[in-house]
Protein backbone atom coordinates (compact mmCIF):
# COMPACT_ATOMS: atom_id res chain seq x y z
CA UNK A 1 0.00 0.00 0.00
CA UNK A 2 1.47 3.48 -0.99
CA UNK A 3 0.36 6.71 0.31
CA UNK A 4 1.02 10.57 -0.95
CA UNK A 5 1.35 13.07 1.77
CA UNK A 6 0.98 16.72 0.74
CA UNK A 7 2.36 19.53 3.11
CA UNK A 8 2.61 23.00 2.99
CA UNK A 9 5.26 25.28 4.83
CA UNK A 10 6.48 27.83 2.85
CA UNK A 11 7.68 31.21 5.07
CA UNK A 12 8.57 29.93 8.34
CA UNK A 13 6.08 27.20 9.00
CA UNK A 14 8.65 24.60 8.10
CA UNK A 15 9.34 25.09 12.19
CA UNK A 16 6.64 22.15 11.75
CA UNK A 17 8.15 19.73 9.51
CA UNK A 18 10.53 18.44 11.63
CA UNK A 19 8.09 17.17 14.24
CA UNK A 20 5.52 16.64 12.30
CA UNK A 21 7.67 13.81 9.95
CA UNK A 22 8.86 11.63 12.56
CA UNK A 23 5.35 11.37 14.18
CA UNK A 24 3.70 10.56 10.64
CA UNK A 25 6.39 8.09 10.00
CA UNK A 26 5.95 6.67 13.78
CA UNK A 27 2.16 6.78 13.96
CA UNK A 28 0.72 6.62 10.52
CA UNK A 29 -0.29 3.41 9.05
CA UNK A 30 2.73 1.33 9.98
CA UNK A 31 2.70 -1.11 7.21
CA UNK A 32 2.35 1.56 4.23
CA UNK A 33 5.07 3.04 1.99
CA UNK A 34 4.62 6.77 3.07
CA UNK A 35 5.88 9.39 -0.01
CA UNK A 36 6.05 13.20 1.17
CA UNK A 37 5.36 15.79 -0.86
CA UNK A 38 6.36 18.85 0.61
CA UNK A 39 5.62 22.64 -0.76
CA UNK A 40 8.28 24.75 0.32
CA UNK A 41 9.99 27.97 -0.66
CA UNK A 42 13.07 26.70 1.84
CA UNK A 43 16.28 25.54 0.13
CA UNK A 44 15.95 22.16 2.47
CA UNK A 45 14.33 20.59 4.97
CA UNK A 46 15.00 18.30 7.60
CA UNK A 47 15.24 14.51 6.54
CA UNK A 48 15.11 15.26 2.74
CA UNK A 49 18.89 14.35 1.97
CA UNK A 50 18.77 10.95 3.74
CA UNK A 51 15.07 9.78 2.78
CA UNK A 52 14.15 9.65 -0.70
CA UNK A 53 10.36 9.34 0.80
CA UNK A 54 10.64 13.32 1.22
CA UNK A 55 9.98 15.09 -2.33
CA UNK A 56 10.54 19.02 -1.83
CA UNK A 57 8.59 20.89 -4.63
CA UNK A 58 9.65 24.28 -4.63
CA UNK A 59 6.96 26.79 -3.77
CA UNK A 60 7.06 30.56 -3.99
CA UNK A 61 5.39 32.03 -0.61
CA UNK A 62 2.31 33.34 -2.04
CA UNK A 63 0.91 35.15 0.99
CA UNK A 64 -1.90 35.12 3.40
CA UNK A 65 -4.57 33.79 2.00
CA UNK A 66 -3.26 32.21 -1.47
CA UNK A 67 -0.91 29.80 0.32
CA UNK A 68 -4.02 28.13 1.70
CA UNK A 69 -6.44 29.03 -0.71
CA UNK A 70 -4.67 27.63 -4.09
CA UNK A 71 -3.50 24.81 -2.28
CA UNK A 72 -5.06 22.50 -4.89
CA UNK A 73 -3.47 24.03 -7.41
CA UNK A 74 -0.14 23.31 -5.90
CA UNK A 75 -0.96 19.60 -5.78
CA UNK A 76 -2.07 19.22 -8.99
CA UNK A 77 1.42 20.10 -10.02
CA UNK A 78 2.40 16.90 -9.04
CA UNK A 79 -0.79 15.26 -10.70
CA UNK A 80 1.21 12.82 -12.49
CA UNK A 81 3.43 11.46 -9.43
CA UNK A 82 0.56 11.59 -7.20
CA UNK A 83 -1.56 9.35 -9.53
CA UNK A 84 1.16 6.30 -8.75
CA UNK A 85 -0.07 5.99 -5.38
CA UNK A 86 -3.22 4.16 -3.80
CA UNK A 87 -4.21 7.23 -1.27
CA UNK A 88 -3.12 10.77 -1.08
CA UNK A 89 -3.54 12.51 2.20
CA UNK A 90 -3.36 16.69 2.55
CA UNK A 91 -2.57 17.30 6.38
CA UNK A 92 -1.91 20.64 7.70
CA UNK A 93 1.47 21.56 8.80
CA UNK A 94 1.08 22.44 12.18
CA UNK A 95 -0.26 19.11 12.63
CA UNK A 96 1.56 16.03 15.22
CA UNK A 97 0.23 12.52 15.55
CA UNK A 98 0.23 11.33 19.17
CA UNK A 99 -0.89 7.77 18.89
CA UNK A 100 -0.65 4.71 16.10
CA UNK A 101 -3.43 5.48 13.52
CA UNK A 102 -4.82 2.12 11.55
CA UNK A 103 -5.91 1.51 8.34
CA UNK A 104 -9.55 0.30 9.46
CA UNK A 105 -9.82 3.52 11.33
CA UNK A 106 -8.62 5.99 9.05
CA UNK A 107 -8.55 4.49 5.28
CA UNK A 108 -11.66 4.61 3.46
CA UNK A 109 -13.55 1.27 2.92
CA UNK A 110 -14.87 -0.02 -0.66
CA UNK A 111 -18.54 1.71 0.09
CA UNK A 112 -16.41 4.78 0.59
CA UNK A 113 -13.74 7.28 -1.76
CA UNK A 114 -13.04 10.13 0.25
CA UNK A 115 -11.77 11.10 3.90
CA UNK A 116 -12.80 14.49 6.13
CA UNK A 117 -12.50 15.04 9.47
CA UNK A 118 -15.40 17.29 11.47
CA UNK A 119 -14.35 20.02 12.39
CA UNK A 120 -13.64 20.78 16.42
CA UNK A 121 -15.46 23.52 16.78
CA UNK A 122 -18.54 22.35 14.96
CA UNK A 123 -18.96 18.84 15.85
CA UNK A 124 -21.98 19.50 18.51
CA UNK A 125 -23.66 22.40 16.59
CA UNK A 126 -26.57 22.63 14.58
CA UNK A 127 -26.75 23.18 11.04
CA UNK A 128 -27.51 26.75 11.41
CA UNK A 129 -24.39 27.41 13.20
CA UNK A 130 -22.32 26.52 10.42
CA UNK A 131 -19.71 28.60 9.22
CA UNK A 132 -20.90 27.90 5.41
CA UNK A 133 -19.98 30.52 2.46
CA UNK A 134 -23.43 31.76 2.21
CA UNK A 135 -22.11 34.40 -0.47
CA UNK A 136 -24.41 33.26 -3.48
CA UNK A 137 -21.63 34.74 -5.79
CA UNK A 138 -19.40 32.02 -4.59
CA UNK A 139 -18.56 28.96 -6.14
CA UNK A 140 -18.71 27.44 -2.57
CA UNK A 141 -21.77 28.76 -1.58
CA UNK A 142 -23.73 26.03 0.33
CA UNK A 143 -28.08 26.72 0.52
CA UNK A 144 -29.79 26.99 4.50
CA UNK A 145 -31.02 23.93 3.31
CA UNK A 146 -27.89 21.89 2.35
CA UNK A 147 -25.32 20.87 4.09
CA UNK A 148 -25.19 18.14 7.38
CA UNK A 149 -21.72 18.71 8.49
CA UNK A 150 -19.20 20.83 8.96
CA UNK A 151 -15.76 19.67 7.61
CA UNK A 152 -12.01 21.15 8.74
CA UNK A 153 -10.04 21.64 6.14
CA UNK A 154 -6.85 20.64 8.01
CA UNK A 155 -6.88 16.88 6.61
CA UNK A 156 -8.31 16.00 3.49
CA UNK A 157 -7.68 13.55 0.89
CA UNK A 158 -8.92 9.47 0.10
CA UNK A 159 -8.64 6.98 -2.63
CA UNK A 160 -6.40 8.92 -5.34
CA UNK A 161 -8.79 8.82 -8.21
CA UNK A 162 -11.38 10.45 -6.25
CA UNK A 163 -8.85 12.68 -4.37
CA UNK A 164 -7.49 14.18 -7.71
CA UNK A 165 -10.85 14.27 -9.18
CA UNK A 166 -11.81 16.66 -6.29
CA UNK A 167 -8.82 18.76 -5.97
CA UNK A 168 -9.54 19.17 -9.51
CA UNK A 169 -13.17 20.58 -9.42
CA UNK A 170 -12.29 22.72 -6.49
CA UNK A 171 -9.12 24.10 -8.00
CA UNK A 172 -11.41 25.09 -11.19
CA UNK A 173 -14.33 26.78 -8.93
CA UNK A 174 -11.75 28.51 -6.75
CA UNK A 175 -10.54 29.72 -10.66
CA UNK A 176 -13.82 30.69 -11.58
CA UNK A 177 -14.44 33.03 -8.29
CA UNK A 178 -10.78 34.54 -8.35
CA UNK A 179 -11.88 35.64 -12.41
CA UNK A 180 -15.54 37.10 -10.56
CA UNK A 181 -13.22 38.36 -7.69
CA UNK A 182 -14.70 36.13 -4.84
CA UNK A 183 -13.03 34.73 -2.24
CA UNK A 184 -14.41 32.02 -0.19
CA UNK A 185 -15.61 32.79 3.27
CA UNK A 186 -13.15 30.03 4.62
CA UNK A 187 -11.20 29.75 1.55
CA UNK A 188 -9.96 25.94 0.68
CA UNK A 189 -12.20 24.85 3.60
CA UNK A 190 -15.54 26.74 2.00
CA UNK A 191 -14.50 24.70 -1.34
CA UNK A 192 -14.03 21.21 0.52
CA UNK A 193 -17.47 21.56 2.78
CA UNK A 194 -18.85 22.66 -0.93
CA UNK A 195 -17.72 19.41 -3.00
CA UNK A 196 -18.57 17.46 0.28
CA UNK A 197 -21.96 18.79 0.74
CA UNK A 198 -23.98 16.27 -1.42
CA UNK A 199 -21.86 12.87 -1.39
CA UNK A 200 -22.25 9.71 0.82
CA UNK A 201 -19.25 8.45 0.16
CA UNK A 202 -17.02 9.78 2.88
CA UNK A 203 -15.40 8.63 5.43
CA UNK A 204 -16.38 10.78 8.50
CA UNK A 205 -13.59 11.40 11.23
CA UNK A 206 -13.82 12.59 14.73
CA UNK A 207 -12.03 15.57 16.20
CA UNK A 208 -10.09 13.38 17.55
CA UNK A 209 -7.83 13.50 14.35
CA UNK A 210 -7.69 17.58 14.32
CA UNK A 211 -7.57 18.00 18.05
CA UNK A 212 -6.76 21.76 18.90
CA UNK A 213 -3.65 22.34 21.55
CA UNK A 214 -4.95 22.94 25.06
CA UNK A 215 -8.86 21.99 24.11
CA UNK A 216 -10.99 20.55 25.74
CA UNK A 217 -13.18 18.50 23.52
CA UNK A 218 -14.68 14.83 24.72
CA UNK A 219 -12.41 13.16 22.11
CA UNK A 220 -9.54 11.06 22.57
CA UNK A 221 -6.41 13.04 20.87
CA UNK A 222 -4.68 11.36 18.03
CA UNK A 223 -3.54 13.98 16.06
CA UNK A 224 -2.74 17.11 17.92
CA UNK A 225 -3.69 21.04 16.26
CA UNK A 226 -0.26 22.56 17.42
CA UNK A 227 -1.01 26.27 18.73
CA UNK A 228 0.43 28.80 16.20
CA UNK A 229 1.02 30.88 19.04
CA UNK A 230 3.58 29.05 20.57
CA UNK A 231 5.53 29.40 17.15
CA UNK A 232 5.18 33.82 16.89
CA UNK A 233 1.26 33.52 15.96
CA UNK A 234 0.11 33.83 12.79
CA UNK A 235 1.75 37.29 11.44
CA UNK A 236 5.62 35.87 12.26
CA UNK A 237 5.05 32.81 10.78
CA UNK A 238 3.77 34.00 7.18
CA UNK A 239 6.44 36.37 7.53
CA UNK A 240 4.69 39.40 5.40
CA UNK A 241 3.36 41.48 8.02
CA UNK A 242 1.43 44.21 6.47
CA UNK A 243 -1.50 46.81 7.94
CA UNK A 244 -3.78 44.27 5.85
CA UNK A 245 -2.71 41.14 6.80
CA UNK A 246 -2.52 41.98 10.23
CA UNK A 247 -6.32 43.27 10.03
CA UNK A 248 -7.22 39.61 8.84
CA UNK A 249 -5.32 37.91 11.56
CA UNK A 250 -7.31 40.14 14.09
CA UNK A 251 -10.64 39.08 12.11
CA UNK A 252 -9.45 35.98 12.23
CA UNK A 253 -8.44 35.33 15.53
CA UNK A 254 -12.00 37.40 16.59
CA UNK A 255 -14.14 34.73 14.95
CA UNK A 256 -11.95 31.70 16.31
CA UNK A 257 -12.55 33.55 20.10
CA UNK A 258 -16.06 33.80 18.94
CA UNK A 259 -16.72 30.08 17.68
CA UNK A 260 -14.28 29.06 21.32
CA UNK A 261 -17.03 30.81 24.10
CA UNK A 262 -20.14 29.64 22.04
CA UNK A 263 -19.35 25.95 22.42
């Protein structure tokens, strides 16, 4: 079994890598050839030299919010070495696996093609609570009367001909709303709750994969959200502080506070 793993750090977020790598080679399906693919404006990374598993694919910083927001264009780069392996996996990169993760618990089954993990801070909410792009001008606008779940987009990914086919269709709509300039409420997340909105084939996990640093959620932690904060916040790690990026981070950090003291 082979499996593509796509990370992001460009700027200083490769602080992450490091950590990050040896847990997903410790914890993440044992038995599986694991391939990194890893987006990066840095001239190396840790590992890379002595593991040919580690693929850096050089990646101009693109600033707050296009290095999350054409994320899917990035992969699809690498379409053709992607396509060699059986699953392909996007995980943030302030992500760290704490415990072993199986293939029966986090692999899709045959009924099943793609993989999304609920988001923390939406898990016990009601549909009207989600954080949806209701922007009808959007290509990831979601109806008030669509849409069961609320999906993180801090791990994504599934069997690889479904994977691709989706990274594909949301890399054209995020295309489509960048020619109408529209941005997505929650950029690449909007886009993935979008494409997930009307498909049973996914394979639901807990917050216990995408479990935020000092939390308290009734979930057992596997994979851990590192806190940004502990790193310089949000502003140092991008590292291209300007008066409008740091007006983002503040609405950003506002509506995180916000979601935090309403759960």
């Amino acid at each position: 079994m082979r499996i593509a793993i796509l990370y992001i750090c460009t700027g200083k977020y490769t602080v992450f890598w490091k950590n990050f790598y040896l847990s997903c080679e410790k914890y993440f399906i044992s038995e599986s050839e694991k391939h990194y693919f890893v987006f990066t404006d840095s001239a190396d990374i840790d590992f890379e030299k002595e593991n040919p598993n580690i693929h850096r694919i050089f990646q101009e910083n693109l600033g707050w919010p296009n290095n999350t927001l054409k994320r899917y264009e990035m992969f699809l780069c690498v379409e053709d070495k992607l396509s060699q392996f059986d699953y392909i996996f996007f995980f943030n990169s302030n992500l760290l696996l704490l415990k072993p993760i199986t293939t029966e618990e986090f692999l899709p089954n045959e009924k099943e093609n793609l993989v999304a993990c609920l988001h923390p801070g939406y898990f016990n909410k009601k549909r009207k609570e989600f954080t949806y792009d209701e922007n009808e001008r959007s290509s990831a606008f979601i109806a008030k009367n669509e849409g069961v779940r609320y999906f993180a987009g801090g791990i994504n990914g599934g069997k690889t001909s479904s994977f691709i086919e989706a990274i594909e269709k949301m890399n054209e709509s995020i295309k489509k709303d960048s020619k109408n300039n529209v941005t997505a409420k929650w950029h690449d997340e909007s886009h993935w709750n979008k494409y997930l909105s009307k498909r049973n084939d996914i394979k639901v996990l807990s917050p216990s994969y995408l479990y935020p640093e000092y939390s308290n959620i009734p979930f057992e932690p596997k994979i851990l959200i590192r806190d940004k904060r502990n790193y310089g916040g949000f502003a140092k790690l991008r590292g291209n502080f300007n008066l409008r990026l740091f007006l983002e981070t503040i609405k950003f950090k506002l509506t995180r506070y916000l979601r935090s003291i309403s759960e």
